[in-house]
N, C-alpha and C. Protein backbone atom coordinates (compact mmCIF):
# COMPACT_ATOMS: atom_id res chain seq x y z
N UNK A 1 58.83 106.32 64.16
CA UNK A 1 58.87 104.86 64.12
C UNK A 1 57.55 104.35 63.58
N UNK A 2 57.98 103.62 63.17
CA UNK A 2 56.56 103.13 62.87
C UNK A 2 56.13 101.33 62.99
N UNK A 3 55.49 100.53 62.68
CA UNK A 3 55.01 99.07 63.13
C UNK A 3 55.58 98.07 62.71
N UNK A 4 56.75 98.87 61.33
CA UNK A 4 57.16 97.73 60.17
C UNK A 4 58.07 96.45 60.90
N UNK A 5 58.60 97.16 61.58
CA UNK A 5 60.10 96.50 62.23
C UNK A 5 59.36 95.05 63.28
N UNK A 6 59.35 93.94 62.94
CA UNK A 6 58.71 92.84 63.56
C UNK A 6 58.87 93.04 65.02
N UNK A 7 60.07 93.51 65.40
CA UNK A 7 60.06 93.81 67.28
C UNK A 7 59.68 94.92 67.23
N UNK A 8 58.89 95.99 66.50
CA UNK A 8 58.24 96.94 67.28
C UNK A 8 56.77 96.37 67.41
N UNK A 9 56.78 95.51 66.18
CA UNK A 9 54.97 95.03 66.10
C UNK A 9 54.64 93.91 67.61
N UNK A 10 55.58 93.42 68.13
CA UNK A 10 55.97 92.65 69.43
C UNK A 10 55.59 93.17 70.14
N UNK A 11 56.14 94.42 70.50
CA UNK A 11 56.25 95.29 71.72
C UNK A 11 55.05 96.13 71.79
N UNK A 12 54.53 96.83 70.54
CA UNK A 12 53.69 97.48 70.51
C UNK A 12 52.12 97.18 70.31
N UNK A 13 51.14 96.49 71.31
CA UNK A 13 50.37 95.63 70.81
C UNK A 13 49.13 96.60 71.41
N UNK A 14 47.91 96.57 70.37
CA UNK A 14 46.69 96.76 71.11
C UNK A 14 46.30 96.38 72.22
N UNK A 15 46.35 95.04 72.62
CA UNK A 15 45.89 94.12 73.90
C UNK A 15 46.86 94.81 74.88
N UNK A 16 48.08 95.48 74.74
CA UNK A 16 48.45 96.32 75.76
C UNK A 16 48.11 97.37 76.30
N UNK A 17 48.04 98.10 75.06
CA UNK A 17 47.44 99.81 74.85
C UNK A 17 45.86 99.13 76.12
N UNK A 18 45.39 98.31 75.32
CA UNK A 18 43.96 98.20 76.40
C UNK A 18 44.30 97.62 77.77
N UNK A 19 44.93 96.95 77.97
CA UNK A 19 45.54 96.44 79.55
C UNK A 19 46.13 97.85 80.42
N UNK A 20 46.82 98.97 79.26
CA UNK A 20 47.42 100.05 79.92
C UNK A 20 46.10 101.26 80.53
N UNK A 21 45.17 100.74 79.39
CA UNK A 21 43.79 101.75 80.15
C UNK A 21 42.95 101.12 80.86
N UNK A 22 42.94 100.12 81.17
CA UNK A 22 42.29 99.15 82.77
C UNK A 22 42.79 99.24 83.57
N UNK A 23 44.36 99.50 83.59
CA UNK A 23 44.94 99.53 84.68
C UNK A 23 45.89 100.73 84.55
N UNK A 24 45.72 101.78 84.66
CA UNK A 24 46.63 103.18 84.53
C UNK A 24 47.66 103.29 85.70
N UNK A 25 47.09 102.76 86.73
CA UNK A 25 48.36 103.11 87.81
C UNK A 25 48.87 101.52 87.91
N UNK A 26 48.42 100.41 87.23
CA UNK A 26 48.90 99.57 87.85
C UNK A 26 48.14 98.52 88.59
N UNK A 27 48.79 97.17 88.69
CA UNK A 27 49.62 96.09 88.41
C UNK A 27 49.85 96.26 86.79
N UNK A 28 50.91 96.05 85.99
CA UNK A 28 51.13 96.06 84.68
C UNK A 28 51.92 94.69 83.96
N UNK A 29 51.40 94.34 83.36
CA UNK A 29 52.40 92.35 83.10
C UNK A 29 53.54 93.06 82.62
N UNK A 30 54.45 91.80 82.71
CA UNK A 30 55.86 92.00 82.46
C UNK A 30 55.97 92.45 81.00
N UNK A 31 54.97 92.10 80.09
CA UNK A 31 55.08 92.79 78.42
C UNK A 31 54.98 93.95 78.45
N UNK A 32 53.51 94.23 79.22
CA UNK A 32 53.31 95.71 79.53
C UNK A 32 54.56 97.01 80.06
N UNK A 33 55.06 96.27 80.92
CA UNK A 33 56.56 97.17 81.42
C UNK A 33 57.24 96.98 80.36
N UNK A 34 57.78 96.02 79.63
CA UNK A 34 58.96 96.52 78.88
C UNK A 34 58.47 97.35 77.80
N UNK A 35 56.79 97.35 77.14
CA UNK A 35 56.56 98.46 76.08
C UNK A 35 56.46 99.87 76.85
N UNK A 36 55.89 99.95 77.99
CA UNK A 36 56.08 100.99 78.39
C UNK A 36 57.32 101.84 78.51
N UNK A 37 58.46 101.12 78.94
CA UNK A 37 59.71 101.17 79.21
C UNK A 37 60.20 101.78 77.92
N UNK A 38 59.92 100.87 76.80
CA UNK A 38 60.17 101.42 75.67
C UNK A 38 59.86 102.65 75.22
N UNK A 39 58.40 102.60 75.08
CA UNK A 39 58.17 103.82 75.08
C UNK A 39 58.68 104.97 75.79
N UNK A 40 58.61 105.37 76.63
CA UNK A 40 59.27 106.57 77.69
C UNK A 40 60.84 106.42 77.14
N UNK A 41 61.78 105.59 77.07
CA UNK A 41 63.05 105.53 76.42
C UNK A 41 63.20 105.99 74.66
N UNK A 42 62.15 105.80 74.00
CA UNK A 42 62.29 106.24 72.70
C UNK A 42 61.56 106.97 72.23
N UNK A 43 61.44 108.37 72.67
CA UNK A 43 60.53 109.22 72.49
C UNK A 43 61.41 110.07 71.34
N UNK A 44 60.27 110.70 70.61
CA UNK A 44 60.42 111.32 69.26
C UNK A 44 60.49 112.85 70.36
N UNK A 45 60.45 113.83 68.83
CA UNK A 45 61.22 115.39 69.27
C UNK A 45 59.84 116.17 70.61
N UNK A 46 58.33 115.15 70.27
CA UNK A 46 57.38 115.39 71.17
C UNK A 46 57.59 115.06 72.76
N UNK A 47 57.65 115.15 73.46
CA UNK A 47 57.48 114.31 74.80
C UNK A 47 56.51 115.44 75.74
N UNK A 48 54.99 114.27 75.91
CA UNK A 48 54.18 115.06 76.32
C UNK A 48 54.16 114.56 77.82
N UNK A 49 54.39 115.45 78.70
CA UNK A 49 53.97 115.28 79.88
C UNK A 49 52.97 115.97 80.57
N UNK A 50 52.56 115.60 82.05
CA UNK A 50 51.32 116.58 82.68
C UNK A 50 52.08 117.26 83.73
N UNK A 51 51.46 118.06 84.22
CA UNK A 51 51.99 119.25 85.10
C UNK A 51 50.77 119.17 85.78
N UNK A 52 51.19 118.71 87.67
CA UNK A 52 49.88 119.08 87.99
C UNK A 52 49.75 121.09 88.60
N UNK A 53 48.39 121.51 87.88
CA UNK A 53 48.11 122.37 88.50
C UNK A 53 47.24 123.12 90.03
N UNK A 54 47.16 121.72 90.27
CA UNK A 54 46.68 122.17 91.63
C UNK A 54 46.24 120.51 92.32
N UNK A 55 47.23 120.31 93.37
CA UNK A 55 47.45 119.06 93.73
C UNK A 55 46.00 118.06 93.89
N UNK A 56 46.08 117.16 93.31
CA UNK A 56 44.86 115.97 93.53
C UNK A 56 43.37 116.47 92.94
N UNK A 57 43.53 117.46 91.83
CA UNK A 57 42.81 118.10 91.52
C UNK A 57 42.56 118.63 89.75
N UNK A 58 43.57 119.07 89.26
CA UNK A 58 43.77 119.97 88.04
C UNK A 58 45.32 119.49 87.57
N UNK A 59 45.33 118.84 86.24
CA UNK A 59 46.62 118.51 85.67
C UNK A 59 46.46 119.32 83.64
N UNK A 60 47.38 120.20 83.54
CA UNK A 60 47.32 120.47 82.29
C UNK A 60 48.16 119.58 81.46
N UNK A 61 48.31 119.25 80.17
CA UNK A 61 49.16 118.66 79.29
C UNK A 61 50.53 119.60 78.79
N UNK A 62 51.75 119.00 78.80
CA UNK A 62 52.56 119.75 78.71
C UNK A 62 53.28 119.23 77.15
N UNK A 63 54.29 120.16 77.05
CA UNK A 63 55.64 119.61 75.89
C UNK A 63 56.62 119.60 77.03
N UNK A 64 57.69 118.76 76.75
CA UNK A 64 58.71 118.73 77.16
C UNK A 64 59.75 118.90 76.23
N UNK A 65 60.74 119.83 76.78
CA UNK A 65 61.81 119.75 75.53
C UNK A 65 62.85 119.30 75.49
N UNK A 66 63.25 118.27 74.22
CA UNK A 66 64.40 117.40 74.61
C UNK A 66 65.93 118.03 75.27
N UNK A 67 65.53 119.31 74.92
CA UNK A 67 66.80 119.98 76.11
C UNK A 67 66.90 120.05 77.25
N UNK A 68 67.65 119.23 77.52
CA UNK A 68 67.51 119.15 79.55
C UNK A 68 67.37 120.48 80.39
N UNK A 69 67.30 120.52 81.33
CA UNK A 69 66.84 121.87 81.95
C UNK A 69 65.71 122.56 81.35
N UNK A 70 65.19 122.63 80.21
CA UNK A 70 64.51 123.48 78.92
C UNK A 70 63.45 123.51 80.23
N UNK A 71 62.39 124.74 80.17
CA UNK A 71 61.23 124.60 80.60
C UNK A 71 60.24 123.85 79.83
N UNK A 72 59.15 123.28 80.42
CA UNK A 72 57.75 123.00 79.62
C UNK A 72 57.02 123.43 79.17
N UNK A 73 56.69 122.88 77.90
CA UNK A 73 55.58 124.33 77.44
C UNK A 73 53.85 123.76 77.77
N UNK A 74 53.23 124.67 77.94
CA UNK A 74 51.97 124.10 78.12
C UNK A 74 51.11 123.82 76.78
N UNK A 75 50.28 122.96 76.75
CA UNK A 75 49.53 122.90 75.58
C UNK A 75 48.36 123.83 75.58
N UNK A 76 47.93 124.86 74.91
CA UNK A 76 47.19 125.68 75.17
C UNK A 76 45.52 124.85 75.14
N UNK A 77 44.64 124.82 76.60
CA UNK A 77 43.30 124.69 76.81
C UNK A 77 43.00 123.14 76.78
N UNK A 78 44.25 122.09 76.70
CA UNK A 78 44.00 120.76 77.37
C UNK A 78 44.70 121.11 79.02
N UNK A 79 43.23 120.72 79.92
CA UNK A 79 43.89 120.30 80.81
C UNK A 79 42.56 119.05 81.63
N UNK A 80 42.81 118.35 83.06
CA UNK A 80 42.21 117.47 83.24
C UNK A 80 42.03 117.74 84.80
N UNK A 81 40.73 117.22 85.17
CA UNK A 81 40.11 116.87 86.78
C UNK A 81 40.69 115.81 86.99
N UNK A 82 40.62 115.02 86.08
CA UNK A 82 40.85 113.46 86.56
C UNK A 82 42.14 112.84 86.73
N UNK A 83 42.82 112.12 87.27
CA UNK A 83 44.32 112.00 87.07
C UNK A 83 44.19 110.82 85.70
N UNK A 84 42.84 109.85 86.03
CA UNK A 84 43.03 108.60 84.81
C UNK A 84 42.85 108.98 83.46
N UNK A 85 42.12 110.14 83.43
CA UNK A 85 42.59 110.43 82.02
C UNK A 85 43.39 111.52 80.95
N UNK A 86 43.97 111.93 82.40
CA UNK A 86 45.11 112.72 82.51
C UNK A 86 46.35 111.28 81.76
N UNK A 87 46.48 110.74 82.19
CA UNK A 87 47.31 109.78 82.13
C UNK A 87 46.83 109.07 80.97
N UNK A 88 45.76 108.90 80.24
CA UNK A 88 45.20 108.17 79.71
C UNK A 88 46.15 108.50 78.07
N UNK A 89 45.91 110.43 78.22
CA UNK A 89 46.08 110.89 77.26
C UNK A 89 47.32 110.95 76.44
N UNK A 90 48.15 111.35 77.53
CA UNK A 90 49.44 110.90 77.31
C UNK A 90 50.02 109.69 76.76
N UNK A 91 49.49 109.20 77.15
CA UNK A 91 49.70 107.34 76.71
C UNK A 91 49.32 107.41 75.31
N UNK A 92 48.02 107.60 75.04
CA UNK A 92 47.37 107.89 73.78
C UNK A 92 48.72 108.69 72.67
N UNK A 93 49.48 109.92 72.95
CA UNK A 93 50.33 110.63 72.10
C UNK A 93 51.11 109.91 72.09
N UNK A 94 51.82 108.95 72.81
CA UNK A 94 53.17 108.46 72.82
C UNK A 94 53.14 107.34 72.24
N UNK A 95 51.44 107.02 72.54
CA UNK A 95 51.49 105.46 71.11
C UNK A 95 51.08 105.65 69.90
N UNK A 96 50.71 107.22 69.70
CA UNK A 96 50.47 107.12 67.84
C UNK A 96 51.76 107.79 67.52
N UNK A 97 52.81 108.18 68.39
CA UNK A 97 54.01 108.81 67.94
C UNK A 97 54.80 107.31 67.29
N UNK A 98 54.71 106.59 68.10
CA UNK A 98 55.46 105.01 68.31
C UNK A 98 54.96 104.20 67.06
N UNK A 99 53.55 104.44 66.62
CA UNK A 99 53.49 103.38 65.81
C UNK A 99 52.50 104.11 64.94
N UNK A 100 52.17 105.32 65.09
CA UNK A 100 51.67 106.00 63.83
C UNK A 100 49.76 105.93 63.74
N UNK A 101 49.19 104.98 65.10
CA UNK A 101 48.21 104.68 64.92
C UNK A 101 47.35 105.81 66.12
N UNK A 102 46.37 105.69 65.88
CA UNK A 102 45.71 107.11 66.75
C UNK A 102 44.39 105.75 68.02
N UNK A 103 44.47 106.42 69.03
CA UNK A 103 43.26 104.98 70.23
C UNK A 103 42.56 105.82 70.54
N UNK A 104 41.59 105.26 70.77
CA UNK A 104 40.19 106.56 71.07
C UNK A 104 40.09 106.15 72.41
């Protein structure tokens, strides 16, 4: 996908992407939920999730495969202490998948 489509350029806004990394777990505005929403609903052949490896502690980055049941694959030598930027990162793949643009 990419930004062309006037309701993805709607949905998909910087001022979110940055509202989504101030607030990673939350409160999220009502724009914020429905791009998120979006996102997680229109995921390309990637879908990266985390796996924690050792509770409240160690989360690696995963693949998920659009085959249900499929196991996860791990991403080889990303993994995270932190849960916020554990979460951060993810967010990060799923919005340059969405609109082609890369967030530092």
């Amino acid at each position: 996908m990419s930004l062309d489509a006037p309701s993805h350029r709607h949905l998909f806004r910087r001022e979110l992407a940055e509202e989504f990394r101030q607030h990673l777990f939350g409160p999220h505005s009502p724009a914020l939920r429905v791009m998120l929403n979006r996102m997680r609903s229109h995921q390309g052949e990637e879908v990266f999730v985390l796996v924690c490896l050792e509770p409240f502690r160690k989360w690696a980055l995963a693949r998920k495969s659009p085959k249900r049941g499929a196991p996860v694959t791990l991403v080889p030598g990303v993994t995270f202490t932190n849960a916020a930027e554990a979460e951060w990162e993810v967010f990060k793949r799923h919005w340059q998948q969405q609109t082609g643009e890369v967030l530092s």
